[in-house]
C-alpha atoms as a PDB file:
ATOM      1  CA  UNK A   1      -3.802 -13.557   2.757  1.00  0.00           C
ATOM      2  CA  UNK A   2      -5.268 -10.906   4.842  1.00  0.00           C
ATOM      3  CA  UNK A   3      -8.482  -9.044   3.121  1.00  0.00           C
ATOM      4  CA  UNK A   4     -10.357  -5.754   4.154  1.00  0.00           C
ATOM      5  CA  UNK A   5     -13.790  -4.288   5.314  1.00  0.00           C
ATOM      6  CA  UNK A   6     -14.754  -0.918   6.180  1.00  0.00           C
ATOM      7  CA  UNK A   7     -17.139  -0.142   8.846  1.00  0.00           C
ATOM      8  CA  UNK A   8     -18.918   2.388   9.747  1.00  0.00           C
ATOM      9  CA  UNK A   9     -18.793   2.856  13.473  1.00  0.00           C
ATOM     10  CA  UNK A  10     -22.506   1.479  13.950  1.00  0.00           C
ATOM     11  CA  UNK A  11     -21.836  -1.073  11.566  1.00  0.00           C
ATOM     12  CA  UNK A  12     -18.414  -2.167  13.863  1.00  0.00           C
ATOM     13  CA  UNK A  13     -20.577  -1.855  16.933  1.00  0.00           C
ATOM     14  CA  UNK A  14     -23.332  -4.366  15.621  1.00  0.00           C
ATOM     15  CA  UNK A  15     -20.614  -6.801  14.911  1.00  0.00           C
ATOM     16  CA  UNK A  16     -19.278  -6.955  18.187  1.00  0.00           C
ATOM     17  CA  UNK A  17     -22.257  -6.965  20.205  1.00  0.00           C
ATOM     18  CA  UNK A  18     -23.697  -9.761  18.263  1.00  0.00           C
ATOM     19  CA  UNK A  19     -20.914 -11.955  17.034  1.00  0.00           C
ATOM     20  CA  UNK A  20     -22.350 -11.714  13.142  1.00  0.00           C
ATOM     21  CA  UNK A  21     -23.696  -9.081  11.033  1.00  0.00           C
ATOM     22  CA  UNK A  22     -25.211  -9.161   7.157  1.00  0.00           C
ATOM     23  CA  UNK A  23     -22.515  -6.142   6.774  1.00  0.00           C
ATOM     24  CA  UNK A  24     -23.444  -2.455   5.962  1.00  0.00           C
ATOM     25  CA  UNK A  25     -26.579  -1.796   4.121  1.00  0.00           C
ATOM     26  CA  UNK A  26     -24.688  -2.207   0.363  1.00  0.00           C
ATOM     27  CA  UNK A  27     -23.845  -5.629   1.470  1.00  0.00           C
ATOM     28  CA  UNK A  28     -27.404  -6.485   2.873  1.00  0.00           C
ATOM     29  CA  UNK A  29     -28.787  -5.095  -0.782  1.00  0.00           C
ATOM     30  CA  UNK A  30     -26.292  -6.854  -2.974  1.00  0.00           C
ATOM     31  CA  UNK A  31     -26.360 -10.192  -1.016  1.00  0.00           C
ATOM     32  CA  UNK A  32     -23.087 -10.689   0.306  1.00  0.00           C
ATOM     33  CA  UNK A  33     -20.529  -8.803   2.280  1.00  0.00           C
ATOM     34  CA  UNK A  34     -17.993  -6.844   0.413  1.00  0.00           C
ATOM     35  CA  UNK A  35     -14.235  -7.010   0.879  1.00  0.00           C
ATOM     36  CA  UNK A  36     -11.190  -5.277  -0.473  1.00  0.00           C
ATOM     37  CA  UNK A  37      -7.837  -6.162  -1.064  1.00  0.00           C
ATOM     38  CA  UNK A  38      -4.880  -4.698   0.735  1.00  0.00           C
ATOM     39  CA  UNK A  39      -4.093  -2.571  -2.946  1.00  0.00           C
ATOM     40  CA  UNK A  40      -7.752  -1.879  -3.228  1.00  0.00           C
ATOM     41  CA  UNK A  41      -8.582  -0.865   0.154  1.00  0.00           C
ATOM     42  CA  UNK A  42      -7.891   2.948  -0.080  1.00  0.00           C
ATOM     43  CA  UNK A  43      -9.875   3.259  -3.776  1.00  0.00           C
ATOM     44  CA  UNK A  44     -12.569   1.384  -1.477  1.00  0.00           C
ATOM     45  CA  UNK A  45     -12.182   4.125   1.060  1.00  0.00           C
ATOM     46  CA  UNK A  46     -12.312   7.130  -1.112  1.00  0.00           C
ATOM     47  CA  UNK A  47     -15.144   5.902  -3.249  1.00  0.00           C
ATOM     48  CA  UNK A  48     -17.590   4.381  -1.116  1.00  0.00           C
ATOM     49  CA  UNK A  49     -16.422   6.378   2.298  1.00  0.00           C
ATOM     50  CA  UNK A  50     -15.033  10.131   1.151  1.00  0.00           C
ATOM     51  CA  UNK A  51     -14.672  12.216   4.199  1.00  0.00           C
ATOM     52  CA  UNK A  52     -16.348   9.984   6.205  1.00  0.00           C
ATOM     53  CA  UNK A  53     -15.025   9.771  10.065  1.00  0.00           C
ATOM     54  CA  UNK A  54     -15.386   7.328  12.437  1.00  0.00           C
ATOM     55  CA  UNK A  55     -14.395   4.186  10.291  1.00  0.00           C
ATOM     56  CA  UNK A  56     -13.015   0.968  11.377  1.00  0.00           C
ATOM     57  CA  UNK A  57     -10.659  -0.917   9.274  1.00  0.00           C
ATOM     58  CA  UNK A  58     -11.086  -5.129   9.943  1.00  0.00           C
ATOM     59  CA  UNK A  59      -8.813  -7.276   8.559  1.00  0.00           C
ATOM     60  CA  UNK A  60      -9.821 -10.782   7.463  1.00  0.00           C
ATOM     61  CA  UNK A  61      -8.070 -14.259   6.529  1.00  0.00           C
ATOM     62  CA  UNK A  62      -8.964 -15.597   3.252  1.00  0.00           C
ATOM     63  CA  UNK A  63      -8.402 -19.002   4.417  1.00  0.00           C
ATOM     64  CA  UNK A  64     -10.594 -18.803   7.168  1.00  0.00           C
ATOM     65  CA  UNK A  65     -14.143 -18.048   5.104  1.00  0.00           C
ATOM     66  CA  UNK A  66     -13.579 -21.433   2.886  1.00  0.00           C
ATOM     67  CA  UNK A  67     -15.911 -21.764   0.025  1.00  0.00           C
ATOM     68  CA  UNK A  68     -18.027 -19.005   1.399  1.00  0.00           C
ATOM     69  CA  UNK A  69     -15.566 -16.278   0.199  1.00  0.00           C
ATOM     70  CA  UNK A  70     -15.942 -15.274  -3.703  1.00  0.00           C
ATOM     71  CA  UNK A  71     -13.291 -13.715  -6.067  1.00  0.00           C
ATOM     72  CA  UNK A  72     -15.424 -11.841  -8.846  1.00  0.00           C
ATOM     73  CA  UNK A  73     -15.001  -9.039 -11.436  1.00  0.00           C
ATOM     74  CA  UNK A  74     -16.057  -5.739 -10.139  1.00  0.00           C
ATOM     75  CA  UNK A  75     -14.988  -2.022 -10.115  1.00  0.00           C
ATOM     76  CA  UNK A  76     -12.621  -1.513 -13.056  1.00  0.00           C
ATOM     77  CA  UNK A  77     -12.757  -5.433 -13.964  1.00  0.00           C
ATOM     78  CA  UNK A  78     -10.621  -6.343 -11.209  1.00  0.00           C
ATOM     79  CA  UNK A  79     -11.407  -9.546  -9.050  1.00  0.00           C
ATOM     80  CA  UNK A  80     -12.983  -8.653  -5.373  1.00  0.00           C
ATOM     81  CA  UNK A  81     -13.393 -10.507  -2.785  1.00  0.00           C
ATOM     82  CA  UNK A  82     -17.472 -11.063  -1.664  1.00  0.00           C
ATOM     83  CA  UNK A  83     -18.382 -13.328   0.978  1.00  0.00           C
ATOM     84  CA  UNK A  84     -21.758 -15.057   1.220  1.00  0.00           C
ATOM     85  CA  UNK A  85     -22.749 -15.525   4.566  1.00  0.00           C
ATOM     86  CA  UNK A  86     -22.524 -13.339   7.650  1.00  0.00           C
ATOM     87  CA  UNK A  87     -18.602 -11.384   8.882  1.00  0.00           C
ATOM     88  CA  UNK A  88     -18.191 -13.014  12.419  1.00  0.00           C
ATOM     89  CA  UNK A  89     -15.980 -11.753  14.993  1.00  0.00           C
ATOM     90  CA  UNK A  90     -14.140 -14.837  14.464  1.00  0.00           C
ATOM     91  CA  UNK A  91     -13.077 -13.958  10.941  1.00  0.00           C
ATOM     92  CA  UNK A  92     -11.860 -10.698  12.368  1.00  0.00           C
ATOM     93  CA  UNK A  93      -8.115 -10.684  12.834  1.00  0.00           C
ATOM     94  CA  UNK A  94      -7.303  -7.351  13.761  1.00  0.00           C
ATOM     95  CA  UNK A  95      -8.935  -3.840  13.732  1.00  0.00           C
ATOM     96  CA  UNK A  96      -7.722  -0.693  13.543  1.00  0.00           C
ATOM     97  CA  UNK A  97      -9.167   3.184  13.646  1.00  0.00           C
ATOM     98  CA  UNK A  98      -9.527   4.201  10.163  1.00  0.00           C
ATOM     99  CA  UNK A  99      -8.818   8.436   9.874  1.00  0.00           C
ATOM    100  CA  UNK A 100      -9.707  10.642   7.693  1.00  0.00           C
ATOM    101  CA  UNK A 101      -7.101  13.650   7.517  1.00  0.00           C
ATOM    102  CA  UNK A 102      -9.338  15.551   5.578  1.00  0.00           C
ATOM    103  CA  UNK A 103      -8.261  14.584   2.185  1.00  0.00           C
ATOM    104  CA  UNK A 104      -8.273  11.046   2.441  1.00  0.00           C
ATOM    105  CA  UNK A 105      -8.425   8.065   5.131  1.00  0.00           C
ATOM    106  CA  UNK A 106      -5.624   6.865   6.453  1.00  0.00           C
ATOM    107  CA  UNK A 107      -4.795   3.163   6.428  1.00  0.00           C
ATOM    108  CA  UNK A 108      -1.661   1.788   8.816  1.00  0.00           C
ATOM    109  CA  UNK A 109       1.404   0.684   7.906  1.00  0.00           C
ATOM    110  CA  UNK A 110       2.143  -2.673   6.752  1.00  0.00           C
ATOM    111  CA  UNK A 111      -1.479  -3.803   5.732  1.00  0.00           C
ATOM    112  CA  UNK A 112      -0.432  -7.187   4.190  1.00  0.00           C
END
């Protein structure tokens, strides 16, 4: 199962150049980087990153993070996925451009 994060484009940049970030300030603050899921990903967007350009959308296996990766009750009760230790670049399995149209971001096709 494929999860989400949102980056800013600094945020994306710090990633790649080192190999491991702490995540995007919220995720340095809270103590663990946050993740959406694939039907979560544009409320995500909308809430936390309205009209907000530049974004990159990672995709993540679930798998791949083991015991480090943490479903718990968040916005609206649902289960999110938080993971407690540092996103590498080798838990990224694709990234795309994330849009915004000017009313919301767009995400691609076939997420899952």
């Amino acid at each position: 199962m494929l999860i989400y994060k949102i980056f800013r484009a600094e945020e994306w940049a710090a990633l790649q150049n080192q190999g491991a970030t702490d995540g995007a300030p919220i995720d340095v603050a809270d103590g663990f980087v946050h993740f959406s899921t694939a039907e979560q990903a544009a409320e995500t967007a909308a809430k936390h990153f309205a009209g907000v350009e530049g974004l990159t959308l990672l995709a993540c296996e679930v798998d791949a993070m083991g015991d480090d990766l943490k479903w718990e009750v968040s916005r609206g009760d649902a289960l999110f996925p938080h993971l407690y230790r540092q996103i590498r670049m080798s838990d990224v399995v694709w990234s795309r451009p994330l849009p915004f149209d000017g009313a919301a971001h767009r995400f691609p096709e076939g997420m899952t």
